[in-house]
PDB file of N, CA and C in Angstrom:
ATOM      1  N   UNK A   1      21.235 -28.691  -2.936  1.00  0.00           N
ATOM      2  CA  UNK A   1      20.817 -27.473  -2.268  1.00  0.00           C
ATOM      3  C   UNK A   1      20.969 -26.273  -3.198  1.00  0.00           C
ATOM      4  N   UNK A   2      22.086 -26.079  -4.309  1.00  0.00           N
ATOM      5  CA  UNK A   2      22.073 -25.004  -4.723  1.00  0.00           C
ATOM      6  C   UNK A   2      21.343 -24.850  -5.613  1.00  0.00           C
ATOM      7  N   UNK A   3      20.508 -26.434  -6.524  1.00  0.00           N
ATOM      8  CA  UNK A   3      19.481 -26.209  -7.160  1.00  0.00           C
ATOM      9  C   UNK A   3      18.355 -25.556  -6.454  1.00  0.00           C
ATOM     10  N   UNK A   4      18.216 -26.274  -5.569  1.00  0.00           N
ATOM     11  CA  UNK A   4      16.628 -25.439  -4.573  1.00  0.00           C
ATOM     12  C   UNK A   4      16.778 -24.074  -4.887  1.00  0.00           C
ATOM     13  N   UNK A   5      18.179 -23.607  -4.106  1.00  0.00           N
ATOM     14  CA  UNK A   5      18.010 -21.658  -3.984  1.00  0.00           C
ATOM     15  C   UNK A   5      18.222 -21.531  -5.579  1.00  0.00           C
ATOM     16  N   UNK A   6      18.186 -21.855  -6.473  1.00  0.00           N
ATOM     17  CA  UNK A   6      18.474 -21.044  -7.994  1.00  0.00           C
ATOM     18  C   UNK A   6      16.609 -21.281  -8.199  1.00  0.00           C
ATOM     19  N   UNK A   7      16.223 -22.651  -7.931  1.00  0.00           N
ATOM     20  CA  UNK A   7      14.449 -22.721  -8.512  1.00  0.00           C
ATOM     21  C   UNK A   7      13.986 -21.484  -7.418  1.00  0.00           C
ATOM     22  N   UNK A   8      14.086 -21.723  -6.053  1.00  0.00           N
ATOM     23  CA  UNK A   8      13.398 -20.643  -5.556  1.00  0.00           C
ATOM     24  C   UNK A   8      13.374 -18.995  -6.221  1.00  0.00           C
ATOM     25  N   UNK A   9      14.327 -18.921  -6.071  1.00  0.00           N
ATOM     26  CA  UNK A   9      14.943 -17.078  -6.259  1.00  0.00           C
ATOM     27  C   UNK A   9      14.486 -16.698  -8.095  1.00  0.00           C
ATOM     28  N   UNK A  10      14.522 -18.055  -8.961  1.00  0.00           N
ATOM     29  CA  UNK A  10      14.154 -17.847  -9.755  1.00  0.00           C
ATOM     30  C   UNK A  10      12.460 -17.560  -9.836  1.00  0.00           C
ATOM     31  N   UNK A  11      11.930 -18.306  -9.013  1.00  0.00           N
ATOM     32  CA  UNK A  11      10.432 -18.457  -8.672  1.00  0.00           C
ATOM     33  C   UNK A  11      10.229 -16.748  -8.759  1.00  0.00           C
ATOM     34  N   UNK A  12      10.842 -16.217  -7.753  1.00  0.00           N
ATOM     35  CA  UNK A  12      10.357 -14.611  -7.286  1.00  0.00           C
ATOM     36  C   UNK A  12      11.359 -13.962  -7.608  1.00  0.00           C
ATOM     37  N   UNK A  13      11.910 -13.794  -8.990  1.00  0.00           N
ATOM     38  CA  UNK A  13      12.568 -13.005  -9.784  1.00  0.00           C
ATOM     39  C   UNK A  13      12.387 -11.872 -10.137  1.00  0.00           C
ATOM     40  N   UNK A  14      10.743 -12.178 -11.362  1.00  0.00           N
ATOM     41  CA  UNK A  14      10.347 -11.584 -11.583  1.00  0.00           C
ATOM     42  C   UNK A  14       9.622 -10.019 -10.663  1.00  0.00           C
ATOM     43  N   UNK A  15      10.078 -10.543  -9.269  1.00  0.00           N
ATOM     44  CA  UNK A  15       8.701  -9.558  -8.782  1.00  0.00           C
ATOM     45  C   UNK A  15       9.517  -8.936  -7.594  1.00  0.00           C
ATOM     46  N   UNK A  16      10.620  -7.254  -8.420  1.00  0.00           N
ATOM     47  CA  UNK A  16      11.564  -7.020  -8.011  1.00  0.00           C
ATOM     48  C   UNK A  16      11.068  -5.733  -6.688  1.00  0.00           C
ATOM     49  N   UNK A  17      12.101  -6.168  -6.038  1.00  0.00           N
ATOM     50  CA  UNK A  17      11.511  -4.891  -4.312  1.00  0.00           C
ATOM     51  C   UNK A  17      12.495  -4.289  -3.897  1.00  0.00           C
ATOM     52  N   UNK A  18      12.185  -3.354  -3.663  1.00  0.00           N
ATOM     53  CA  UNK A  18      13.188  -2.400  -2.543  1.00  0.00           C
ATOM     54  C   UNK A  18      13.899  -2.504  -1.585  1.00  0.00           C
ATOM     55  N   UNK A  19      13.154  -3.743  -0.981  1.00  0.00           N
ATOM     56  CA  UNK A  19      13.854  -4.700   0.268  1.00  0.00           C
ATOM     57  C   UNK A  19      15.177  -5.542  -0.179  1.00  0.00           C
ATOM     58  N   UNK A  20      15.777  -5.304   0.543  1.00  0.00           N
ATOM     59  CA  UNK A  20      17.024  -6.077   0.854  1.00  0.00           C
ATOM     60  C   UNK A  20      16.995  -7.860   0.731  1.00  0.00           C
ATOM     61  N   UNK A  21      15.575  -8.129   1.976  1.00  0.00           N
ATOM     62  CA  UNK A  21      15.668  -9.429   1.994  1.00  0.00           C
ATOM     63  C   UNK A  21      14.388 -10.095   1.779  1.00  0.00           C
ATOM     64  N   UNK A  22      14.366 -11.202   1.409  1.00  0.00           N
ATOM     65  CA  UNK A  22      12.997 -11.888   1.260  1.00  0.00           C
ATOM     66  C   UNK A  22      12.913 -12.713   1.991  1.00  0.00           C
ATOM     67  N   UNK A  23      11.607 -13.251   2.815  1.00  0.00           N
ATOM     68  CA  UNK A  23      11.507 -14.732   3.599  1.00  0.00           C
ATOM     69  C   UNK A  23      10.331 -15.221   2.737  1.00  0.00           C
ATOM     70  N   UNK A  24      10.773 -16.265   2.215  1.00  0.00           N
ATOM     71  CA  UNK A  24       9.995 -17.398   1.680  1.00  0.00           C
ATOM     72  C   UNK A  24       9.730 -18.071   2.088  1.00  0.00           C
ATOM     73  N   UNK A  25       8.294 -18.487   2.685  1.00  0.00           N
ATOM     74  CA  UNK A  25       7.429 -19.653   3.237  1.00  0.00           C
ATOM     75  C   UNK A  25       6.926 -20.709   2.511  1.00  0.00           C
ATOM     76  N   UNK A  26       7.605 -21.524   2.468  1.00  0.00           N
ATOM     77  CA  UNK A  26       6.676 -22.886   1.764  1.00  0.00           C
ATOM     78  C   UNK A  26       6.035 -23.909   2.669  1.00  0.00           C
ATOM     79  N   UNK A  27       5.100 -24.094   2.562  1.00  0.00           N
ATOM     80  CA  UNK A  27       4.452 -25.066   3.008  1.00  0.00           C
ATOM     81  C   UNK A  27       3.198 -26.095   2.178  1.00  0.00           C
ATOM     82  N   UNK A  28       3.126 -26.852   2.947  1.00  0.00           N
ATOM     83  CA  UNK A  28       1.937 -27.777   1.850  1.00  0.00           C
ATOM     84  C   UNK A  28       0.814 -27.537   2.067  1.00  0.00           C
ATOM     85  N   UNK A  29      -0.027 -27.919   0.959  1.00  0.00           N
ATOM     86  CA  UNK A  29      -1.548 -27.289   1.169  1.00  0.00           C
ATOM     87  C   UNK A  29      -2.415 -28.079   2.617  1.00  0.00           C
ATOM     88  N   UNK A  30      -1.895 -29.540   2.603  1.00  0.00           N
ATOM     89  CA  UNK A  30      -2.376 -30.383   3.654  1.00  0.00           C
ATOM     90  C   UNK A  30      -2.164 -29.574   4.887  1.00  0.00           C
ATOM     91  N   UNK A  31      -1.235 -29.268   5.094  1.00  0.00           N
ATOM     92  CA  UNK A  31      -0.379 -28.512   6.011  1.00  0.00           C
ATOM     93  C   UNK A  31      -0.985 -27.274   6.732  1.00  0.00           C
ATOM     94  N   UNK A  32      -2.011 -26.399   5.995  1.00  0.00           N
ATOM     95  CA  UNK A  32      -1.596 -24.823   6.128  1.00  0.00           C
ATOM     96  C   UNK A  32      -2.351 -24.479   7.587  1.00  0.00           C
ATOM     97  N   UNK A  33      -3.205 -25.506   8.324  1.00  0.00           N
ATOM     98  CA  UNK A  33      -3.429 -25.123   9.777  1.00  0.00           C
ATOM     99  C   UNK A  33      -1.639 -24.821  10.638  1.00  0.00           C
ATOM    100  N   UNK A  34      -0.692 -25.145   9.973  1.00  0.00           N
ATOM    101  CA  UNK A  34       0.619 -25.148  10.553  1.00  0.00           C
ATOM    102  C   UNK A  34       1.550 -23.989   9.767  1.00  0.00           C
ATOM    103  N   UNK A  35       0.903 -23.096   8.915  1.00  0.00           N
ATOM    104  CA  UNK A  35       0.978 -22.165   8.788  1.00  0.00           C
ATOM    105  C   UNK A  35       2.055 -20.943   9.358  1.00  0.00           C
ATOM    106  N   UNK A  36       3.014 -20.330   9.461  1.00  0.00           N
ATOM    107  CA  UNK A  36       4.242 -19.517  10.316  1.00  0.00           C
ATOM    108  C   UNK A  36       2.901 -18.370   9.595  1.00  0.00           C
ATOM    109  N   UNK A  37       2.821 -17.465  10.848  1.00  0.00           N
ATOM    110  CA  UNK A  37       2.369 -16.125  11.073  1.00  0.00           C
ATOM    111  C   UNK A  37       3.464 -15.259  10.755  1.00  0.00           C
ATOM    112  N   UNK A  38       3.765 -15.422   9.812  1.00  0.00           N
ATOM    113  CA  UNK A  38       5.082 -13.907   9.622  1.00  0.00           C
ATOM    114  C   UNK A  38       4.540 -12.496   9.788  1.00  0.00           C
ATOM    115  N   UNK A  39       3.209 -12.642   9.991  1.00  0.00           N
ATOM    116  CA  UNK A  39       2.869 -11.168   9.576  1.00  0.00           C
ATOM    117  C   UNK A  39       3.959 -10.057  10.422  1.00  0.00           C
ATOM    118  N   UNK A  40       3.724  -8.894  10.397  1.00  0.00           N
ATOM    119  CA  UNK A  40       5.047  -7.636  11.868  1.00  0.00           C
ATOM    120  C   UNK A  40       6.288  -7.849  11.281  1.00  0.00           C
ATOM    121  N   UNK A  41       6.729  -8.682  10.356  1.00  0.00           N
ATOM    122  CA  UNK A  41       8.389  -8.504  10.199  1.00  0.00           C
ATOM    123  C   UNK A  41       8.408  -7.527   9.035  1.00  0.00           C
ATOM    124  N   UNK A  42      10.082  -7.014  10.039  1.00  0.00           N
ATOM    125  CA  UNK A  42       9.901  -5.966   8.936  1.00  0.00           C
ATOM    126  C   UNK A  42      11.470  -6.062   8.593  1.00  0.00           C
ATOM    127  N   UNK A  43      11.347  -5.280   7.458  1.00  0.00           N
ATOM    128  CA  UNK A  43      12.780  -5.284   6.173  1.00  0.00           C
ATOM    129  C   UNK A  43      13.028  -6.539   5.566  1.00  0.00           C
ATOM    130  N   UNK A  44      12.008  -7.164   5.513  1.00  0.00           N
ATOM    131  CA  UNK A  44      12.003  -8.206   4.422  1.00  0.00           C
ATOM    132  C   UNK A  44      10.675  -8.350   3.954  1.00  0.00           C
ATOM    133  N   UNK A  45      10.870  -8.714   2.783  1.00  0.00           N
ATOM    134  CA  UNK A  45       9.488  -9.213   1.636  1.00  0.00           C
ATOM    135  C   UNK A  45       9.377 -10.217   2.280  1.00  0.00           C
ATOM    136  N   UNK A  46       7.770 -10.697   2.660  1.00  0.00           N
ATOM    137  CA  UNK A  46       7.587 -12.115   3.032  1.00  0.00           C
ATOM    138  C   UNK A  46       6.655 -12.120   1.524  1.00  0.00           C
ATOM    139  N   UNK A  47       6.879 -14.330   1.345  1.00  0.00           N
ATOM    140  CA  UNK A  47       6.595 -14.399   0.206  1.00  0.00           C
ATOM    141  C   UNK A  47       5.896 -15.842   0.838  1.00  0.00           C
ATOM    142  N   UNK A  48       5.069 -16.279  -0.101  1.00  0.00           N
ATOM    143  CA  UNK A  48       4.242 -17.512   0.388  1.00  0.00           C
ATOM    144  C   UNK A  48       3.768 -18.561  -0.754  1.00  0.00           C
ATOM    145  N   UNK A  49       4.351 -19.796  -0.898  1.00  0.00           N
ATOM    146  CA  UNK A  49       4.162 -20.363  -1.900  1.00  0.00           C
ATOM    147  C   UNK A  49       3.817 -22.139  -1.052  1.00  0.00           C
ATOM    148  N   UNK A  50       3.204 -22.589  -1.973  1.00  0.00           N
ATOM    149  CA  UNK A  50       2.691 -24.130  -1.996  1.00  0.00           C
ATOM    150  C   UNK A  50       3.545 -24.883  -2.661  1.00  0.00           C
ATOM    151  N   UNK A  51       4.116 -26.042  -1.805  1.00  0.00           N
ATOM    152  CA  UNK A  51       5.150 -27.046  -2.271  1.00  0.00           C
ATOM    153  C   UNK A  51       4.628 -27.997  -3.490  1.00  0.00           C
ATOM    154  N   UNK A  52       3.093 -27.944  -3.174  1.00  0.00           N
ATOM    155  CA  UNK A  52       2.248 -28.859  -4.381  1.00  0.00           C
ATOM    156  C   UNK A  52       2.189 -27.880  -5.761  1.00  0.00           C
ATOM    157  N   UNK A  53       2.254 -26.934  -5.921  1.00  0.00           N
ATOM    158  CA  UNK A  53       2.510 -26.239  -7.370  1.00  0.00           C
ATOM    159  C   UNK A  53       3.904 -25.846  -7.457  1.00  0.00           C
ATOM    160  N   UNK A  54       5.127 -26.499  -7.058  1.00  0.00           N
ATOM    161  CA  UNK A  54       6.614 -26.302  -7.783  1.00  0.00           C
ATOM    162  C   UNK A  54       6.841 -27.464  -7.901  1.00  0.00           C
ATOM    163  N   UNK A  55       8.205 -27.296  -9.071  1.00  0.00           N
ATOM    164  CA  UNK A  55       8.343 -28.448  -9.830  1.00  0.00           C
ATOM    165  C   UNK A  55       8.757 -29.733  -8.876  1.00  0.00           C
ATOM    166  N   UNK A  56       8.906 -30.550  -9.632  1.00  0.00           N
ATOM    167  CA  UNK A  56       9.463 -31.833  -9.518  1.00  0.00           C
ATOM    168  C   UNK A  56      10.612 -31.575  -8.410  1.00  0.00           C
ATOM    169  N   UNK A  57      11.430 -31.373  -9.281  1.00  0.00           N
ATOM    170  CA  UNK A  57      12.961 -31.495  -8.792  1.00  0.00           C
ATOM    171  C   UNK A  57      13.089 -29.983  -7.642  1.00  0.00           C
ATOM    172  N   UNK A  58      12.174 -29.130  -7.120  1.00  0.00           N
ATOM    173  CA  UNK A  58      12.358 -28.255  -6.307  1.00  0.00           C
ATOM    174  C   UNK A  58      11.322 -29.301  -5.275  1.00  0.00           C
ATOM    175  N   UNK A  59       9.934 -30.075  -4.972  1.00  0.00           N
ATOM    176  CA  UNK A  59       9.772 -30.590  -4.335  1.00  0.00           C
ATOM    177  C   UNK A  59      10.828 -31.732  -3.397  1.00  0.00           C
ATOM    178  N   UNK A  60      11.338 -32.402  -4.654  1.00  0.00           N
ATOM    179  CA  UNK A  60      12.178 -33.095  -3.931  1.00  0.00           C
ATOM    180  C   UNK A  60      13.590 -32.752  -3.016  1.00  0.00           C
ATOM    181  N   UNK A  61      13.579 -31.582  -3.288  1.00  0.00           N
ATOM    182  CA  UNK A  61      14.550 -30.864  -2.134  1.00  0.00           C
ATOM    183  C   UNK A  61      14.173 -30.638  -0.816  1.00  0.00           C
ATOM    184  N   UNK A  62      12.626 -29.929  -0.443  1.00  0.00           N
ATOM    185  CA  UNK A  62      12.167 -29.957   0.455  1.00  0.00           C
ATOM    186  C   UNK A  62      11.717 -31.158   1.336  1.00  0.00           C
ATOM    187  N   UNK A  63      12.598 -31.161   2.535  1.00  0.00           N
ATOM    188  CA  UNK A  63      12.826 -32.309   3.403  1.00  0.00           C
ATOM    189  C   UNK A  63      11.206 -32.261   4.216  1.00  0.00           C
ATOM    190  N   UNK A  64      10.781 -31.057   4.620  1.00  0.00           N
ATOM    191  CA  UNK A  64      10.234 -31.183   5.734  1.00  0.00           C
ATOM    192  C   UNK A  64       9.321 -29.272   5.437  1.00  0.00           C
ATOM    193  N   UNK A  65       8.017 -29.688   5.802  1.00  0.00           N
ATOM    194  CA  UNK A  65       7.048 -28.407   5.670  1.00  0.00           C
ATOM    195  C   UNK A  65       6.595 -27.976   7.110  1.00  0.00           C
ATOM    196  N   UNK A  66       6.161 -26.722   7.632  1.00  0.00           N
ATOM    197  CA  UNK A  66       6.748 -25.361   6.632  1.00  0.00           C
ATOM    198  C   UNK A  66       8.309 -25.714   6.909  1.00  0.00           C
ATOM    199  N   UNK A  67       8.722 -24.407   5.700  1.00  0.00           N
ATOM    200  CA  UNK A  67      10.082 -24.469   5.765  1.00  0.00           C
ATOM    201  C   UNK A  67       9.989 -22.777   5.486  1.00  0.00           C
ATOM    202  N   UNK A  68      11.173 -21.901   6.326  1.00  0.00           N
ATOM    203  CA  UNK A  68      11.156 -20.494   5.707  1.00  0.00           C
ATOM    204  C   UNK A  68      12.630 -20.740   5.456  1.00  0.00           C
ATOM    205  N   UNK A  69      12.944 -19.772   4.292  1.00  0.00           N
ATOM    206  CA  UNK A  69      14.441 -19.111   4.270  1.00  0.00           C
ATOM    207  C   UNK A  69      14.107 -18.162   3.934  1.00  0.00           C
ATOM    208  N   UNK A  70      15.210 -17.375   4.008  1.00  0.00           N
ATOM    209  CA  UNK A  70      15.717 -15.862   3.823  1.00  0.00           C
ATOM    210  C   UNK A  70      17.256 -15.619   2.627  1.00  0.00           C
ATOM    211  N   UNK A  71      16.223 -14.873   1.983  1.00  0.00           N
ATOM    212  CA  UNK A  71      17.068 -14.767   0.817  1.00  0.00           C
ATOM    213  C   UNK A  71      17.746 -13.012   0.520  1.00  0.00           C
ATOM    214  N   UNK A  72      18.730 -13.199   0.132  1.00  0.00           N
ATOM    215  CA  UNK A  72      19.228 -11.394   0.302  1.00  0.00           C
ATOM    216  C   UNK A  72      18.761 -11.012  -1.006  1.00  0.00           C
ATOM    217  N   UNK A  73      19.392 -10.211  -1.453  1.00  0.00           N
ATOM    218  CA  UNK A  73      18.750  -9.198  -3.215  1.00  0.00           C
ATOM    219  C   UNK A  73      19.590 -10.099  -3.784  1.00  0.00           C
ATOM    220  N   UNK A  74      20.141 -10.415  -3.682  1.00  0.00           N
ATOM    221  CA  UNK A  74      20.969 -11.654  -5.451  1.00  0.00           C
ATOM    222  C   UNK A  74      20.761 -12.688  -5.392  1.00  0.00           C
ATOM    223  N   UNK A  75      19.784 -13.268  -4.292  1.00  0.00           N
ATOM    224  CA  UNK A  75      19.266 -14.820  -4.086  1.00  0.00           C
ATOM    225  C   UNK A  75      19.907 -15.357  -3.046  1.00  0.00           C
ATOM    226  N   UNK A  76      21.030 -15.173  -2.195  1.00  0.00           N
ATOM    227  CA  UNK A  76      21.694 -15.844  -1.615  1.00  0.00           C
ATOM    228  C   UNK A  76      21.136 -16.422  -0.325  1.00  0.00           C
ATOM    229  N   UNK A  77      20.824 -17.598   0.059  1.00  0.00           N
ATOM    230  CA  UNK A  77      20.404 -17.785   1.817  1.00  0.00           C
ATOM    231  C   UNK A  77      20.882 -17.384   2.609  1.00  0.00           C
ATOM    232  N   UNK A  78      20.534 -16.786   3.309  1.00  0.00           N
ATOM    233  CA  UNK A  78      21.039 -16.305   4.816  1.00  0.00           C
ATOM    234  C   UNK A  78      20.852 -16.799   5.955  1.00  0.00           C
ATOM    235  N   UNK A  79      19.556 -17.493   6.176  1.00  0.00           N
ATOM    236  CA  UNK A  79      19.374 -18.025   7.059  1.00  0.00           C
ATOM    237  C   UNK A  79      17.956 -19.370   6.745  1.00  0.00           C
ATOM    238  N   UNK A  80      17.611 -20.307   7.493  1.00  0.00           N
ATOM    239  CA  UNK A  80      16.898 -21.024   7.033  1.00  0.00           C
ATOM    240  C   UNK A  80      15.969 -21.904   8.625  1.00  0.00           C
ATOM    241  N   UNK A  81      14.826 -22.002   8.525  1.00  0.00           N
ATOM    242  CA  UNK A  81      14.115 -22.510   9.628  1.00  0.00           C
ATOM    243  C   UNK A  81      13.258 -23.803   8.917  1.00  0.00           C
ATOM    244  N   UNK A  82      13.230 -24.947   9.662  1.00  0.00           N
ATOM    245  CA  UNK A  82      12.203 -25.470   9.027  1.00  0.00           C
ATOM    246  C   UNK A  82      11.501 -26.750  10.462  1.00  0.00           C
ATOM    247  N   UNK A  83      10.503 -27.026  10.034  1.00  0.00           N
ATOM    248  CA  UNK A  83       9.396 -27.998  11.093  1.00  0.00           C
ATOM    249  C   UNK A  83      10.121 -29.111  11.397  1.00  0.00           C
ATOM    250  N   UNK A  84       9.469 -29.220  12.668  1.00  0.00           N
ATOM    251  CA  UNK A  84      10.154 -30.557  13.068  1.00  0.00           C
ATOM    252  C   UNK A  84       8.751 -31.483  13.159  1.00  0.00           C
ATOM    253  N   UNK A  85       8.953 -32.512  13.532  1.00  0.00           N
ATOM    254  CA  UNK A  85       8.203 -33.988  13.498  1.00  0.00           C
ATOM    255  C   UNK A  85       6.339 -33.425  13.914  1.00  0.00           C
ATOM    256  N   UNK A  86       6.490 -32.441  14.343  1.00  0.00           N
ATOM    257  CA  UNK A  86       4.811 -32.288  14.166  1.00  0.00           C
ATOM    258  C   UNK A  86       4.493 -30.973  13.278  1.00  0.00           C
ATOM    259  N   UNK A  87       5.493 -31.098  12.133  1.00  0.00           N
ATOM    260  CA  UNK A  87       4.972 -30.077  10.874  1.00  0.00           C
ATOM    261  C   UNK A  87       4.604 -28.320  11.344  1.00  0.00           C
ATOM    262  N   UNK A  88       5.248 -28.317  12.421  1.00  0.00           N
ATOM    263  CA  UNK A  88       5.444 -26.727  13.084  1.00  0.00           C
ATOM    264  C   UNK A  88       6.410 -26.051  13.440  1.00  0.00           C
ATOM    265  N   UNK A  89       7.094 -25.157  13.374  1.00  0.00           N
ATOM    266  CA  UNK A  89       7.896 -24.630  13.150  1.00  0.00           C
ATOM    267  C   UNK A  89       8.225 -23.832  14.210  1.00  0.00           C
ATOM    268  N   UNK A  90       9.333 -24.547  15.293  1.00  0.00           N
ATOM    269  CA  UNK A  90       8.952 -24.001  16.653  1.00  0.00           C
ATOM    270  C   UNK A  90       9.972 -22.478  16.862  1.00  0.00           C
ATOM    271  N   UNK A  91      10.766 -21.932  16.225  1.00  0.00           N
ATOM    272  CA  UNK A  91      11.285 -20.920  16.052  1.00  0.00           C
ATOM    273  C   UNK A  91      10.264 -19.277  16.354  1.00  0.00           C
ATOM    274  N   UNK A  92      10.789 -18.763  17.148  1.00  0.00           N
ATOM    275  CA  UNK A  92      10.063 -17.849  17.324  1.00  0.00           C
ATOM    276  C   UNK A  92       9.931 -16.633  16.285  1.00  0.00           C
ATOM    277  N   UNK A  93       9.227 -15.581  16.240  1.00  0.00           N
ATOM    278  CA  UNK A  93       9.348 -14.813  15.311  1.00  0.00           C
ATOM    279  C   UNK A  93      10.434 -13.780  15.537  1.00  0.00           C
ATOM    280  N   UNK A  94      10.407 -13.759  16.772  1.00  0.00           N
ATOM    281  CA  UNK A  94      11.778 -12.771  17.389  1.00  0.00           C
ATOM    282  C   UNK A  94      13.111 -13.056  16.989  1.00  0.00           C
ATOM    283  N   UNK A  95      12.854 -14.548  16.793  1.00  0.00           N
ATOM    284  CA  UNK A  95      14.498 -15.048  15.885  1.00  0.00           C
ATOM    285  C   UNK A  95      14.750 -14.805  14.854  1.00  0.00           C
ATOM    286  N   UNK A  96      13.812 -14.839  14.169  1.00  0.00           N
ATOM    287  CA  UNK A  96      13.920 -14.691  12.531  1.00  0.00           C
ATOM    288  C   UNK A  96      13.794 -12.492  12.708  1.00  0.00           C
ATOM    289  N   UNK A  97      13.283 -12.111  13.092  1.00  0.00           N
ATOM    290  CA  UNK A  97      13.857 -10.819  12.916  1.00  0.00           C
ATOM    291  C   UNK A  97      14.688 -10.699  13.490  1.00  0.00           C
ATOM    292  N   UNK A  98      15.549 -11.161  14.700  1.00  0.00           N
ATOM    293  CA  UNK A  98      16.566 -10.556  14.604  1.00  0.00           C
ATOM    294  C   UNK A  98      17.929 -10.975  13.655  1.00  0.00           C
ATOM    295  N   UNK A  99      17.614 -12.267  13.116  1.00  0.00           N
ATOM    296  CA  UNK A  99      18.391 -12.260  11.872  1.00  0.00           C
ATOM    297  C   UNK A  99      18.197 -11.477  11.279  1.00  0.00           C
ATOM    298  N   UNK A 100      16.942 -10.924  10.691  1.00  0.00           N
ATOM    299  CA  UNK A 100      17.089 -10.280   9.723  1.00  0.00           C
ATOM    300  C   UNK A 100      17.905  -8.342   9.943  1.00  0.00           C
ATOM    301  N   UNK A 101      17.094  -8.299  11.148  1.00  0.00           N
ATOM    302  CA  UNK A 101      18.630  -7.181  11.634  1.00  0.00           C
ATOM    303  C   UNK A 101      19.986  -7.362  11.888  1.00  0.00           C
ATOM    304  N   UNK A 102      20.268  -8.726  12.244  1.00  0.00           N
ATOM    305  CA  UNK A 102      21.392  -8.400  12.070  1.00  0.00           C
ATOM    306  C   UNK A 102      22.455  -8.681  11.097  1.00  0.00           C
ATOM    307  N   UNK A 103      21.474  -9.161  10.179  1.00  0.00           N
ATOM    308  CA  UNK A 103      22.452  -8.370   8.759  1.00  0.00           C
ATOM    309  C   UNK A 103      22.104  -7.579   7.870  1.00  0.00           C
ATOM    310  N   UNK A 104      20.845  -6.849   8.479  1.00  0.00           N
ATOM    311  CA  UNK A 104      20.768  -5.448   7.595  1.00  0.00           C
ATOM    312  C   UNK A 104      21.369  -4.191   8.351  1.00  0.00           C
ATOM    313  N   UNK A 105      21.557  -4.378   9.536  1.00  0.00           N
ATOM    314  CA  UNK A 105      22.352  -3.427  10.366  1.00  0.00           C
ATOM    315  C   UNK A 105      23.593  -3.771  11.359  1.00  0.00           C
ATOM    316  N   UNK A 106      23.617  -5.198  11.397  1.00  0.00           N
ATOM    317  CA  UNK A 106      25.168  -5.204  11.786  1.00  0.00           C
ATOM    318  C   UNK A 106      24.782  -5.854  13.570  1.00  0.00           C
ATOM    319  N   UNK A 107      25.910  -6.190  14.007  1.00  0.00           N
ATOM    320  CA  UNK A 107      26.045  -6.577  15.476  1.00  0.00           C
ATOM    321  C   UNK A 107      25.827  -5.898  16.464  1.00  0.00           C
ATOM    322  N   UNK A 108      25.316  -4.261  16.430  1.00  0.00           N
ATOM    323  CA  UNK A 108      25.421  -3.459  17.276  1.00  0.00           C
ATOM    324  C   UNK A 108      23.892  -3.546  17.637  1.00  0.00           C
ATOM    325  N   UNK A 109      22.832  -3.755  16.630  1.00  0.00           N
ATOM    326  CA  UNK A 109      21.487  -3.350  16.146  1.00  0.00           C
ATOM    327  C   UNK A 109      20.814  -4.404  17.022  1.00  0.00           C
ATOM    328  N   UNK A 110      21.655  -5.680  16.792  1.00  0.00           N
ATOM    329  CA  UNK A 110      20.858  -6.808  17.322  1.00  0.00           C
ATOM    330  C   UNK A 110      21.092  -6.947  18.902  1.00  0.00           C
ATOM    331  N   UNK A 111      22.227  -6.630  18.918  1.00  0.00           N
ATOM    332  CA  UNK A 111      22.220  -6.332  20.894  1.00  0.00           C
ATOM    333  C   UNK A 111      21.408  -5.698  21.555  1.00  0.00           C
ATOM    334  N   UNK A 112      20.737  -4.406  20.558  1.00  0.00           N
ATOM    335  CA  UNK A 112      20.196  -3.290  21.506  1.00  0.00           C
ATOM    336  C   UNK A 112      18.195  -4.367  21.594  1.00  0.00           C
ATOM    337  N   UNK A 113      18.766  -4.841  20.202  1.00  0.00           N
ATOM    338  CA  UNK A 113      17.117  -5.589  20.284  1.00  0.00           C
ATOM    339  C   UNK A 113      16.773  -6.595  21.132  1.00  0.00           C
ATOM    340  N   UNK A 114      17.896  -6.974  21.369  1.00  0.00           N
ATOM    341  CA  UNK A 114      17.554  -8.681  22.628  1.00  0.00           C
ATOM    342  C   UNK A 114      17.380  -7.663  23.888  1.00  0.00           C
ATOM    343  N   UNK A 115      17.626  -6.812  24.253  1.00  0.00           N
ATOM    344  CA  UNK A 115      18.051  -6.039  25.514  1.00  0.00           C
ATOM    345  C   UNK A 115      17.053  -5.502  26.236  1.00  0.00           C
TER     346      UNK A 115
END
């Protein structure tokens, strides 16, 4: 696993942001009718890459497509979603932002948002 997050974060190194956090979508090209709609989230970079153009040894980490994680500014995972047995990703989008508030603003932020 800690190879995956060093190939990923290395993947989108180069391509530095203002944002705090990144969500990285991988999925396979076979795949992309199953596609996660991230579009509306906000305070994170969404990023979108194909499991068929990374290497070797970062494919073979990925268990199961799509897969998102969330990565903070120094690479670290924070949180991680991925498909179950019909290659869709049943997590809502409301989940994944409110992770992402509640660790860009803390426990208070995310109460007022479920509410």
């Amino acid at each position: 696993m800690k190879n995956l997050i060093i190939a990923l974060f290395a993947l989108f190194a180069f391509a530095s942001s203002a944002q705090d956090y990144t969500l990285l979508h991988i999925n396979a090209k076979w795949n992309q009718s199953n596609d996660y709609d991230l579009r509306g989230i906000r305070h994170a970079k969404v990023k979108m890459a194909f499991l068929e153009d990374q290497n070797a040894e970062l494919k073979s980490q990925i268990k199961s497509v799509p897969t998102i994680i969330l990565f903070d500014k120094n690479g670290k995972p924070r949180g991680q979603w991925q498909a179950d047995l019909s290659f869709k990703i049943s997590v809502s989008k409301e989940e994944i932002q409110q992770r992402i508030n509640y660790l860009k603003f803390g426990e208070s932020t995310r109460r007022k948002s479920t509410e």
